[in-house]
N, C-alpha and C. Protein backbone atom coordinates (compact mmCIF):
# COMPACT_ATOMS: atom_id res chain seq x y z
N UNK A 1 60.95 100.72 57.57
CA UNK A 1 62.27 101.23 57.77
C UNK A 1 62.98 100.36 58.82
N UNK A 2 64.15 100.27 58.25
CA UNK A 2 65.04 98.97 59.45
C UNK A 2 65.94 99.85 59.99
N UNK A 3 66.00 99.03 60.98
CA UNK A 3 67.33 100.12 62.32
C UNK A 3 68.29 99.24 62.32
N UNK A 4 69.39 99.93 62.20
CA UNK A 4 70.32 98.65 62.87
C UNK A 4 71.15 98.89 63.90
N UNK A 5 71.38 98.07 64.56
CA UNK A 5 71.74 97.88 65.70
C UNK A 5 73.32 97.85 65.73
N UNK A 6 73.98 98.66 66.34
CA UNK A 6 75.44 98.86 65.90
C UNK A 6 76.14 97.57 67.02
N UNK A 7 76.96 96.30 66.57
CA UNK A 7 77.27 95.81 67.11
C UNK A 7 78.69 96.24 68.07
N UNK A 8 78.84 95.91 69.36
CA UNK A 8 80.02 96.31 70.13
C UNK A 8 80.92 94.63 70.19
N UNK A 9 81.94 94.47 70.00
CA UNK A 9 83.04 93.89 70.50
C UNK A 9 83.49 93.91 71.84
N UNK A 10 83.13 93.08 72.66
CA UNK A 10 83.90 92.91 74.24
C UNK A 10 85.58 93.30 74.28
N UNK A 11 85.50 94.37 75.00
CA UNK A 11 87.22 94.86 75.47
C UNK A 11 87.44 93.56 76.51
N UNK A 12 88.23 93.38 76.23
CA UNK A 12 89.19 92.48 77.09
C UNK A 12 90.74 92.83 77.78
N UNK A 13 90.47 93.50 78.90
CA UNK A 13 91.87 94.27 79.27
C UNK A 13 92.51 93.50 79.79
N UNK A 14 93.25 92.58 78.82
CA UNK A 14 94.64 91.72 79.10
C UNK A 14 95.58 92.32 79.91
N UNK A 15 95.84 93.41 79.79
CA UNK A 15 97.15 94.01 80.55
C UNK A 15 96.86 93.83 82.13
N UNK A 16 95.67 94.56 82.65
CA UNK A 16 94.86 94.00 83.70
C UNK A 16 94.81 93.00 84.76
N UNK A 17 94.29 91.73 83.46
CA UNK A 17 94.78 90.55 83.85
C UNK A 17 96.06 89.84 84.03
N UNK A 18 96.82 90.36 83.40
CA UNK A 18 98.00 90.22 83.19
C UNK A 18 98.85 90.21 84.46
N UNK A 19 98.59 91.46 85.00
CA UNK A 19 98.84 92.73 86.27
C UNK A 19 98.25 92.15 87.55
N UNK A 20 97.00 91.24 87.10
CA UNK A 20 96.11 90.70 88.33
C UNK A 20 97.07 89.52 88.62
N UNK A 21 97.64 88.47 87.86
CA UNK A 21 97.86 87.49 88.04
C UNK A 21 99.37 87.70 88.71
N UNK A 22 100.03 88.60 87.93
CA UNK A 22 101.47 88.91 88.75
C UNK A 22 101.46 88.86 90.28
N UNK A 23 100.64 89.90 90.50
CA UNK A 23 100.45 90.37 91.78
C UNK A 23 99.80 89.11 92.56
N UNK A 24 99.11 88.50 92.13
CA UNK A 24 98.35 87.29 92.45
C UNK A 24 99.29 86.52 93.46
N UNK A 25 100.22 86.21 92.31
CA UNK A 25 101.70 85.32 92.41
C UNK A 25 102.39 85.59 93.85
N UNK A 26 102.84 87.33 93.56
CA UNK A 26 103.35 88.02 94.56
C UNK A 26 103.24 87.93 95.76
N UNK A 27 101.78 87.98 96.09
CA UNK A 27 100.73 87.87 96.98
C UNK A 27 101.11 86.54 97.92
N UNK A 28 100.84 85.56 97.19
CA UNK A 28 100.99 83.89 97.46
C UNK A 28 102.01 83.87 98.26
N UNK A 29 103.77 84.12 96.76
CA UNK A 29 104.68 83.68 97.70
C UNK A 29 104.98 84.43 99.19
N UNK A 30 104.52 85.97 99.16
CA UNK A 30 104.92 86.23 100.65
C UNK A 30 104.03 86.08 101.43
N UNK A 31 102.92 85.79 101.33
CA UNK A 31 101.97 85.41 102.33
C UNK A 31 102.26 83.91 103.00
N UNK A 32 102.84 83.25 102.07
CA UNK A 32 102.70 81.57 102.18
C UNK A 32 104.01 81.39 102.94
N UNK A 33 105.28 82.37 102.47
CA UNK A 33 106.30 82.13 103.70
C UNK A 33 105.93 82.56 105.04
N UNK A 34 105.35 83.52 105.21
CA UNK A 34 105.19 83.93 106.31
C UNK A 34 104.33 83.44 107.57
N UNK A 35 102.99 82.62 106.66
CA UNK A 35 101.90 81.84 107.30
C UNK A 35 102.91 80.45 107.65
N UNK A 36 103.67 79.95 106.65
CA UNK A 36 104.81 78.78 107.19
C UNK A 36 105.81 79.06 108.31
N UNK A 37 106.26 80.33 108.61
CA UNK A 37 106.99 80.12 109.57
C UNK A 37 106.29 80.66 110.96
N UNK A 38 105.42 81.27 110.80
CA UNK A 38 104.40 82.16 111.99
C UNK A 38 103.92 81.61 112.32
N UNK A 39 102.86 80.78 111.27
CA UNK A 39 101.97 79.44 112.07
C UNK A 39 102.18 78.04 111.75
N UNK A 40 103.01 77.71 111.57
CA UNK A 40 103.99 76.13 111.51
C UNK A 40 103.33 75.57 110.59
N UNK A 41 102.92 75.95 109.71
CA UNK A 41 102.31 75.09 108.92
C UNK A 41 103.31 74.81 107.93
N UNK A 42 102.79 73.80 107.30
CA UNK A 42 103.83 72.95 106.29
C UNK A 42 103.72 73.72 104.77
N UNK A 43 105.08 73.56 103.97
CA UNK A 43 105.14 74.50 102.87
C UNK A 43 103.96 74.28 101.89
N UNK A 44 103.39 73.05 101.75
CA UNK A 44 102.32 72.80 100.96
C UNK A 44 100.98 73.35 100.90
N UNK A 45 100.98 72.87 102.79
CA UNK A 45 99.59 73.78 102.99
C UNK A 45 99.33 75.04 103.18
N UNK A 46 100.73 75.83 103.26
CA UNK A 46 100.38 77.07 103.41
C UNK A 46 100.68 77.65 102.01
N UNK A 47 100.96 77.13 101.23
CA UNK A 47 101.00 77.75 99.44
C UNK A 47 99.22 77.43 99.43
N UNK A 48 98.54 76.75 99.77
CA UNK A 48 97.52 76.16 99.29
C UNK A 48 96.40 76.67 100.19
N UNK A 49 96.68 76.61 101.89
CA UNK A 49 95.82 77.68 102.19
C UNK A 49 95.91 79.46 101.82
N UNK A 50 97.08 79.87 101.34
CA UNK A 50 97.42 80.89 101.27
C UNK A 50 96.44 81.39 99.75
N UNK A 51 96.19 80.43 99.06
CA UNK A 51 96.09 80.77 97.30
C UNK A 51 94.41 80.58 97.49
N UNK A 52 94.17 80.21 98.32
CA UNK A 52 92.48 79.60 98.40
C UNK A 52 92.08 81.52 98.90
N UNK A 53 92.79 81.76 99.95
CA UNK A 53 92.20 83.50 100.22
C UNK A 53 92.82 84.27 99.60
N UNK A 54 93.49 84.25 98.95
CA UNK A 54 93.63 85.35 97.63
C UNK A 54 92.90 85.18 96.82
N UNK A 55 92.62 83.86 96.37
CA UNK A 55 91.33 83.86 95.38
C UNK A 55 89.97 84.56 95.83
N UNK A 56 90.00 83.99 97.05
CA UNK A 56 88.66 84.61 97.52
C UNK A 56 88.37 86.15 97.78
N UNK A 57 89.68 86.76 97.71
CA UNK A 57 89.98 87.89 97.85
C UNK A 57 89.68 88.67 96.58
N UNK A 58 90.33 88.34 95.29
CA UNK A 58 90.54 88.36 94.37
C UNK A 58 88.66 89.16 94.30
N UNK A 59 88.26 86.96 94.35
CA UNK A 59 86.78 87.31 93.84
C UNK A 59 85.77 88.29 94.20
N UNK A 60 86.28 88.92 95.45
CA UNK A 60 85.43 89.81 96.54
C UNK A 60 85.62 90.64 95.51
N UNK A 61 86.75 91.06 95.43
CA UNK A 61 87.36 92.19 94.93
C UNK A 61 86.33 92.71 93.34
N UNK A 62 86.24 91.70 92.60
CA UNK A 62 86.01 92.21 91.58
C UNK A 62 84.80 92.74 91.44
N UNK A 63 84.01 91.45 92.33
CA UNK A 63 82.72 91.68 92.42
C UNK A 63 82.22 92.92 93.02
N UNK A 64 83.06 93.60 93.71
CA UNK A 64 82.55 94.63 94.26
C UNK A 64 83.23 95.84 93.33
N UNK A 65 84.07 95.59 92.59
CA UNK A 65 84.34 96.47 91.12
C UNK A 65 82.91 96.63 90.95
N UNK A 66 82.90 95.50 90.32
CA UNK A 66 81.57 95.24 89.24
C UNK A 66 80.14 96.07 89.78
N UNK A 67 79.82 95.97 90.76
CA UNK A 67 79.15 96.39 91.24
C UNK A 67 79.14 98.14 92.05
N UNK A 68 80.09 98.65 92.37
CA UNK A 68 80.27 100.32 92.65
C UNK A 68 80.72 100.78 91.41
N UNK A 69 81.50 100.32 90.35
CA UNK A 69 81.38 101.43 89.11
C UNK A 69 80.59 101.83 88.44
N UNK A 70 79.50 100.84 88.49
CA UNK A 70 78.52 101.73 87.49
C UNK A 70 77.67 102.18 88.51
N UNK A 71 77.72 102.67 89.39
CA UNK A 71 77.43 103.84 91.13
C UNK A 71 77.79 104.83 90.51
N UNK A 72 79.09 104.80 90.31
CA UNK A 72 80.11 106.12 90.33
C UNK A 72 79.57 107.16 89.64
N UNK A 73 79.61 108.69 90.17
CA UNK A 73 80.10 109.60 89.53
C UNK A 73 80.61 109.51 87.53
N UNK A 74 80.39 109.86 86.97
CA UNK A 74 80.89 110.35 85.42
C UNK A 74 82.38 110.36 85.92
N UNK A 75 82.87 111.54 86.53
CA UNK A 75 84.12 111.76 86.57
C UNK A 75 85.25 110.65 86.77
N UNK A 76 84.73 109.68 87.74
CA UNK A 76 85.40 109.02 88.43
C UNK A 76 85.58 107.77 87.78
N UNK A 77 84.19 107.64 86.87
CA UNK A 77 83.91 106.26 86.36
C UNK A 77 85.02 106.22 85.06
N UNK A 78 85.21 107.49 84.75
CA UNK A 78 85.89 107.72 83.64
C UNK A 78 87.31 107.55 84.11
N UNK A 79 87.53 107.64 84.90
CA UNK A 79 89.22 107.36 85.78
C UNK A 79 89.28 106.09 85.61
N UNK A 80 88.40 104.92 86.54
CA UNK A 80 88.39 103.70 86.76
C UNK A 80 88.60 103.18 85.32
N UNK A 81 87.97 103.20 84.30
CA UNK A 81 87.89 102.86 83.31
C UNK A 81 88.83 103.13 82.25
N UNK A 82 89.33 104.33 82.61
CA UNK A 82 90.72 104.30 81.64
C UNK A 82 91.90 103.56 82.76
N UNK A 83 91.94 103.56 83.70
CA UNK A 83 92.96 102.81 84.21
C UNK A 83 93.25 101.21 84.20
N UNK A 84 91.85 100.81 83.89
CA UNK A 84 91.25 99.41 83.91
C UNK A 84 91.51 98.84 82.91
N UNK A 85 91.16 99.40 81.58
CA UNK A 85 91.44 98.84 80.35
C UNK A 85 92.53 99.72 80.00
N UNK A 86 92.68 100.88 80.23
CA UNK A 86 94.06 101.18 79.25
C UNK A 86 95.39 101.45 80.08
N UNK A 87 95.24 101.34 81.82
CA UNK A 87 96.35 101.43 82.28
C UNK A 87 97.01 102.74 82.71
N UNK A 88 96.04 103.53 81.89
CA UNK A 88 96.60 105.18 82.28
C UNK A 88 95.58 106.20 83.23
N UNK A 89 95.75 107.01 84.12
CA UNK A 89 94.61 107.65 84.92
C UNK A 89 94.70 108.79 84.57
N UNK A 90 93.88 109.60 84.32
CA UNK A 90 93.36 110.56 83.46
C UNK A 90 93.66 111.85 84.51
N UNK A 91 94.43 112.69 84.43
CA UNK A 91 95.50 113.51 85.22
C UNK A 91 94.64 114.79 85.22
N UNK A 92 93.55 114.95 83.76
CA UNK A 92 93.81 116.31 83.50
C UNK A 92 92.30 117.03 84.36
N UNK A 93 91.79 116.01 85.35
CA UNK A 93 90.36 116.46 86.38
C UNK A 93 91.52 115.94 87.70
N UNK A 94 92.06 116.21 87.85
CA UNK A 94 93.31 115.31 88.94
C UNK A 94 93.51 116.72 90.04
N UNK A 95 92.47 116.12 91.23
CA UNK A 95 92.16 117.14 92.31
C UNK A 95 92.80 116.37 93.58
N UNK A 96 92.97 117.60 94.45
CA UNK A 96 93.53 117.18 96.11
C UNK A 96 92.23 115.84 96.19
N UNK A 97 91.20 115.80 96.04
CA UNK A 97 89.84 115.20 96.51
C UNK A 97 90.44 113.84 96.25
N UNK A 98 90.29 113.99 94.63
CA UNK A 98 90.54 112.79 93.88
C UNK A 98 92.00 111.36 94.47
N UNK A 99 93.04 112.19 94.76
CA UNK A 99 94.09 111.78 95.50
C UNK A 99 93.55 111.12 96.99
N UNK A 100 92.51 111.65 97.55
CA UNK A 100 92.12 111.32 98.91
C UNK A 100 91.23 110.32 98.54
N UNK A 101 90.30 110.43 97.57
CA UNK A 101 89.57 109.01 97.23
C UNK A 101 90.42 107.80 96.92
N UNK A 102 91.40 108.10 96.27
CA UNK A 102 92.15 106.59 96.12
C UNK A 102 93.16 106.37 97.15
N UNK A 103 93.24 107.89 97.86
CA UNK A 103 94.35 106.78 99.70
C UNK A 103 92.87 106.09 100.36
N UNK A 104 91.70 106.48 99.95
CA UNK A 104 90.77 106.26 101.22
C UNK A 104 90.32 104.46 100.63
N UNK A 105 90.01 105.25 99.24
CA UNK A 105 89.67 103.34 98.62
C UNK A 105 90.75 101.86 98.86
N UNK A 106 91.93 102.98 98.82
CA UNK A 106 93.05 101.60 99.28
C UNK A 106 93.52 101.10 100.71
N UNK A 107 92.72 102.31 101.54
CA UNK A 107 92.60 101.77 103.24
C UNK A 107 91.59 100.85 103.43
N UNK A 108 90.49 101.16 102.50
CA UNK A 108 89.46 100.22 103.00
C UNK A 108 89.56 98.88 102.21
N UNK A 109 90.32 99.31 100.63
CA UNK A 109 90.66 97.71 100.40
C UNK A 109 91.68 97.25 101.08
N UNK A 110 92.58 97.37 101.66
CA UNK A 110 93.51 96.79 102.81
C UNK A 110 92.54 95.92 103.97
N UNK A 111 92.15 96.78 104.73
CA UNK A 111 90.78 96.06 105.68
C UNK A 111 89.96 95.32 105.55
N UNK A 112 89.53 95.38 104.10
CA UNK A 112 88.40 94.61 103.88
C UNK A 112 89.31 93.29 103.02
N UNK A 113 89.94 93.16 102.62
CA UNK A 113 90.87 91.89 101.72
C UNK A 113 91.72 91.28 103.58
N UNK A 114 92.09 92.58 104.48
CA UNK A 114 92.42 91.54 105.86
C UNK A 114 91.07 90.88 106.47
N UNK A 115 90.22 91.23 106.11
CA UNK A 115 89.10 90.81 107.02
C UNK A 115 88.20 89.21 105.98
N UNK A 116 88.67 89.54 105.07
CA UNK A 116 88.38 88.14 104.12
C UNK A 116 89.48 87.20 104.39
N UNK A 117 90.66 87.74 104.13
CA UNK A 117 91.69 86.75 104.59
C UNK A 117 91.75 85.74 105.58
N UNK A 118 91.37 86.59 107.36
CA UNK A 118 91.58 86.05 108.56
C UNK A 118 90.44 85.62 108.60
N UNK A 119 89.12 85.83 108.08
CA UNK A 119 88.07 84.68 107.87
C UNK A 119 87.95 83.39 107.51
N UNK A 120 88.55 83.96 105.74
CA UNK A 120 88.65 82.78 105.48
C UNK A 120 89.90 81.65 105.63
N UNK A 121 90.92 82.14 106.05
CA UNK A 121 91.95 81.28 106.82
C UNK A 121 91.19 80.35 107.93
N UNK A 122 90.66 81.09 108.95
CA UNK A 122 90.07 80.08 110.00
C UNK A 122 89.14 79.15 109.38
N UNK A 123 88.79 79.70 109.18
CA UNK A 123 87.46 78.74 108.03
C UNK A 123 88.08 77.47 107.32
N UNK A 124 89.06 77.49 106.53
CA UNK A 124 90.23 76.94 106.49
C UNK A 124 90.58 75.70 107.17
N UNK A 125 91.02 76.58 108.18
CA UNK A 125 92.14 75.62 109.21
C UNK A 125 91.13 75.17 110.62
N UNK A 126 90.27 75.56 110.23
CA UNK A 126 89.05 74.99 110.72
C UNK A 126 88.36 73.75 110.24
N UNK A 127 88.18 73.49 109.25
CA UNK A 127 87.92 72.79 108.32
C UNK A 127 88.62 71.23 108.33
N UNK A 128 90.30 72.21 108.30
CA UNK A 128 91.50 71.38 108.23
C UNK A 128 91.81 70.51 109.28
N UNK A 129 90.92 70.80 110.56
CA UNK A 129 91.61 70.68 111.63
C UNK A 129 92.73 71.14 112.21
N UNK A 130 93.39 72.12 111.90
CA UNK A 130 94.63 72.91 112.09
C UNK A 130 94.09 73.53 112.99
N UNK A 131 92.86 74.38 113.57
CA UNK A 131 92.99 75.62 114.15
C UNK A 131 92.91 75.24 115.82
N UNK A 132 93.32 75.82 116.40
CA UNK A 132 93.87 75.74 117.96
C UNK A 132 94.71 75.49 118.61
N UNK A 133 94.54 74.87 120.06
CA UNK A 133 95.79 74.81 120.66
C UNK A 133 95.66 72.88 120.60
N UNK A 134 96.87 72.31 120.58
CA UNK A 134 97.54 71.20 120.57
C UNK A 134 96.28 70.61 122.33
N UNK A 135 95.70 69.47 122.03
CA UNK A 135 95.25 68.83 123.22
C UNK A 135 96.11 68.34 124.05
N UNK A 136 95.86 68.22 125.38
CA UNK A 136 96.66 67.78 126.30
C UNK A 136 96.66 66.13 126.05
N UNK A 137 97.59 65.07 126.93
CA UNK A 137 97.68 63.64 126.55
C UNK A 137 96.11 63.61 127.87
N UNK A 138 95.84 63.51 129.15
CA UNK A 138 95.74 63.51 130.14
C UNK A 138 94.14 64.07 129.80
N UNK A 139 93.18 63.03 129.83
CA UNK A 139 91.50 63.54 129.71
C UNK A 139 91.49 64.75 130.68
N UNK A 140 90.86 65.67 130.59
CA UNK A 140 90.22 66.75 131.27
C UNK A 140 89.67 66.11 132.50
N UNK A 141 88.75 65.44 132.64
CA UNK A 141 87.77 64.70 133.27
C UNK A 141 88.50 63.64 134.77
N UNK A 142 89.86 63.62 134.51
CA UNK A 142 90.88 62.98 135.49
C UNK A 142 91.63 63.42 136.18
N UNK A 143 91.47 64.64 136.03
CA UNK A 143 92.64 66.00 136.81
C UNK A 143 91.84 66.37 138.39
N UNK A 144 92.55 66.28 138.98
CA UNK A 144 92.00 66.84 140.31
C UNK A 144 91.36 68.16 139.96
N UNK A 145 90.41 68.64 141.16
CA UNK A 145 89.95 69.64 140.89
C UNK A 145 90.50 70.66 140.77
N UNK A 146 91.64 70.89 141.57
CA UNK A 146 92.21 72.37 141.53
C UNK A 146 93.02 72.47 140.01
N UNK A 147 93.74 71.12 139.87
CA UNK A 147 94.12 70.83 138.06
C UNK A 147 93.26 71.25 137.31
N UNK A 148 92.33 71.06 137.21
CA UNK A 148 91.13 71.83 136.41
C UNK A 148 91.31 73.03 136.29
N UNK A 149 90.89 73.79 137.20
CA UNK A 149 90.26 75.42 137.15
C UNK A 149 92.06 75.79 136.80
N UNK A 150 92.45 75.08 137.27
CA UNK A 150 94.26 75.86 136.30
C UNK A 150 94.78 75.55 134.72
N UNK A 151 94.23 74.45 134.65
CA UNK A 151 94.34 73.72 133.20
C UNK A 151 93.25 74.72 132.42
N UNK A 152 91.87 74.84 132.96
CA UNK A 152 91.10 75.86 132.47
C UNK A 152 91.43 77.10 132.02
N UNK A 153 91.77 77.60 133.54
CA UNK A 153 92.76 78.91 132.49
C UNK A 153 93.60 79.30 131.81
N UNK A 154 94.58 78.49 131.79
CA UNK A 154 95.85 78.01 130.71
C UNK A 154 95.20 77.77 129.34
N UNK A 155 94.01 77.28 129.49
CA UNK A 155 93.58 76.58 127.92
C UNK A 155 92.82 77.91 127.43
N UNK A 156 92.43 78.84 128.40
CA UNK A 156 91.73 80.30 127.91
C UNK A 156 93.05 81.05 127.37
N UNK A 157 93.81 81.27 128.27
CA UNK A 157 94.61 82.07 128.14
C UNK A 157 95.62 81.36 126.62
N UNK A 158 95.72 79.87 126.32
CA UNK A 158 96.47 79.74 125.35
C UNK A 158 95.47 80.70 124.21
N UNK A 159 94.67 79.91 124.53
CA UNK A 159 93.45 80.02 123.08
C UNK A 159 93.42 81.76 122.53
N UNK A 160 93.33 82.33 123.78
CA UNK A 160 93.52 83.67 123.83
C UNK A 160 94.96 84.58 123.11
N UNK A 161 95.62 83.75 123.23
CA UNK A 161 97.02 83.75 122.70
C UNK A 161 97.50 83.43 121.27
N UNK A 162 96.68 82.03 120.68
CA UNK A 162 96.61 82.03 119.74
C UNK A 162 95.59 82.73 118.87
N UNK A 163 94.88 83.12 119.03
CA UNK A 163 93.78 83.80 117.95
C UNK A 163 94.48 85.26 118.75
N UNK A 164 95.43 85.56 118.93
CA UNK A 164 95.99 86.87 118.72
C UNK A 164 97.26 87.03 117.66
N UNK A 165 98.04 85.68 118.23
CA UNK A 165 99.28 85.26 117.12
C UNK A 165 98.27 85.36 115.70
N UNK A 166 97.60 84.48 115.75
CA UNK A 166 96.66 84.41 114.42
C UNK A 166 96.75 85.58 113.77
N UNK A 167 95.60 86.75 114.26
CA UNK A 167 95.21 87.92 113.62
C UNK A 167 96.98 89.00 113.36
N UNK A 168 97.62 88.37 114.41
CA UNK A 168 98.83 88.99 114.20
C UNK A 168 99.85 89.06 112.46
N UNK A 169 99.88 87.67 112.68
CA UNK A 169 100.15 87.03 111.22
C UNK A 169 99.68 87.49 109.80
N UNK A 170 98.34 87.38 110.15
CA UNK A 170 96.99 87.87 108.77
C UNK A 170 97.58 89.19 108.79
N UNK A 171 97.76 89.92 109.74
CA UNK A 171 97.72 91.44 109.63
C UNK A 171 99.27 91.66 108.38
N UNK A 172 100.26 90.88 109.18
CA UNK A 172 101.74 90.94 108.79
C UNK A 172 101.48 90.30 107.82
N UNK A 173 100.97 89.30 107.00
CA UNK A 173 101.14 88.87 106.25
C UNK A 173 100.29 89.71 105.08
N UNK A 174 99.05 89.99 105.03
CA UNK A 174 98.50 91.27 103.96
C UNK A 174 99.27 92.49 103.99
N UNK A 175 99.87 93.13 105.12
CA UNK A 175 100.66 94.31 105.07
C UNK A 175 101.94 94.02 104.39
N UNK A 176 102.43 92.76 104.29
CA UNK A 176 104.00 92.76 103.85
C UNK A 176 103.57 92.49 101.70
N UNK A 177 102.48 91.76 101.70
CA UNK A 177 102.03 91.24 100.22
C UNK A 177 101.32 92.97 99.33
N UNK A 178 100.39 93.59 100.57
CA UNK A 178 100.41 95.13 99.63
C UNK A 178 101.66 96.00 99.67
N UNK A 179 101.92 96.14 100.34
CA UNK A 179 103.35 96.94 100.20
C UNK A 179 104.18 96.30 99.43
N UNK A 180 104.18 94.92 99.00
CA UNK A 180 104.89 94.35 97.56
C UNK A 180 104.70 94.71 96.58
N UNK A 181 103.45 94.79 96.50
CA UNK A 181 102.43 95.08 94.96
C UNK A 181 102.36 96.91 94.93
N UNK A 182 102.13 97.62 96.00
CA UNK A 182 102.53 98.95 96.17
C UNK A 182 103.83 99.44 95.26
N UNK A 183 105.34 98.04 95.79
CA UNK A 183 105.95 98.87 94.74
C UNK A 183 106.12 98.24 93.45
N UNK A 184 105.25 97.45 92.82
CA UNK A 184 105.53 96.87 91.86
C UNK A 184 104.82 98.08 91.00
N UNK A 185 103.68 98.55 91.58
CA UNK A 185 102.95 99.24 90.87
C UNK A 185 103.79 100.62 91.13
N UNK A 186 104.28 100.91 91.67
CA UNK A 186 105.56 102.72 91.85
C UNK A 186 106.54 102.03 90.35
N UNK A 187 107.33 100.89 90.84
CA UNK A 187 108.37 100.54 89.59
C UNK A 187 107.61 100.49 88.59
N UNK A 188 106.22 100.26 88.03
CA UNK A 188 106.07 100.00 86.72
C UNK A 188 105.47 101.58 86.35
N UNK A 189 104.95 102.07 87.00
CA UNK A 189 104.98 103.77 87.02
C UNK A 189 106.09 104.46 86.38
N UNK A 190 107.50 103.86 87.05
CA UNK A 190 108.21 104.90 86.66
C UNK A 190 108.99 104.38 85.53
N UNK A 191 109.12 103.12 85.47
CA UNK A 191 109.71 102.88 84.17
C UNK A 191 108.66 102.92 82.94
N UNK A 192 107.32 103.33 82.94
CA UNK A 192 106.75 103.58 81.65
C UNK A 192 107.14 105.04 81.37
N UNK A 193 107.26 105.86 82.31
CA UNK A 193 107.68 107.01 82.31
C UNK A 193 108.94 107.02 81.77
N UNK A 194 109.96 106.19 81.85
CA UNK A 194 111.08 106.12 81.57
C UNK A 194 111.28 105.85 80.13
N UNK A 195 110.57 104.86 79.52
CA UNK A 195 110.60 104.82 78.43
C UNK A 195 109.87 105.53 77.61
C-alpha cells in the first residue's frame, strides 16, 4: 500500500515584502537626513551608513520572527500569521491582554532595533574612521605639564560629549523613522477600511 505525501506550495507574502521594503525606504531617508545634519556626515555616507543598520536591523528582526513564532501560543501564532501573510489580525480572540502584548512587543522592538542601530553605527564609523573627536595639530607629548592635565580633561569631557550627541541622534533618529512607519501603517489601516 502507497501513501502519498500531500505536496505544499511555499506562501510567499509579497504584500509583506512589499510593506518591508516601503518602510525600509522610509526608514533610510529620515534617518540619513538626520545622521547628516546631527553628525556632519556627508549625504553619501550617511544614506550608506544609514542603509547598512537598517539592514542589519531588518535582519535581526526577522530572524528573531523566525525563531519566537513557532514558541508562540496557538492563539497568538494564529494572529502573527494571518497578519504576516494575509495582512489582516484576527479581531474575533481580540483581548485587553492581546492589545498589551503588541504595545509591549513594539517597546521592545523600538529598543532593541535602537540598540542594533547605535552599535552598529559605531562599528561603522569606527571602521570608517569617523568616530570621535577631531585631533589636536600640537603632539600631546609637547604641552607643558599643566597643558596636559587640561587638554586631558577637555579631551574626556569632549569624548564624553560626543558619545552623548551620538546616542542622542540614534535615539532621534529611530524615534522620528518609527513614528513614520507608525503612521504609514494607521493610513493604510484606515484607507482599507475605507474602501
Amino acid at each position: 500500500m502507497r501513501v502519498s505525501v500531500m505536496e505544499y506550495e511555499p506562501i510567499l507574502p509579497l504584500r509583506a515584502i512589499a510593506f518591508q521594503i516601503l518602510f525600509l525606504m522610509v526608514a533610510i531617508a529620515i534617518e540619513a537626513g538626520i545622521f547628516r545634519q546631527r553628525l556632519r556626515l556627508g549625504f553619501q555616507t550617511s544614506v550608506q551608513y544609514t542603509l547598512l543598520i537598517n539592514l542589519a536591523a531588518v535582519v535581526v528582526g526577522w530572524a528573531a520572527f523566525l525563531i519566537i513564532e513557532p514558541l508562540s501560543p496557538p492563539p497568538l501564532k494564529a494572529q502573527i500569521i494571518s497578519y504576516v501573510l494575509f495582512d489582516r489580525l484576527l479581531l474575533n480572540g481580540w483581548t485587553a491582554q492581546a492589545g498589551g502584548t503588541i504595545f509591549a512587543v513594539g517597546l521592545v522592538a523600538f529598543f532593541v532595533t535602537f540598540f542594533i542601530k547605535a552599535k552598529g553605527l559605531e562599528l561603522i564609523m569606527r571602521s570608517d574612521s569617523t568616530w570621535g573627536v577631531p585631533k589636536t595639530t600640537k603632539p600631546f607629548s609637547q604641552l607643558p605639564r599643566d597643558q596636559r592635565y587640561a587638554r586631558a580633561r577637555e579631551g574626556r569631557n569632549e569624548a564624553q560629549q560626543a558619545v552623548s550627541d551620538f546616542t542622542d541622534t540614534v535615539i532621534l533618529a529611530n524615534a522620528a523613522s518609527f513614528s513614520a512607519i507608525l503612521l504609514l501603517l494607521l493610513l493604510r489601516a484606515f484607507a482599507e477600511d475605507w474602501v
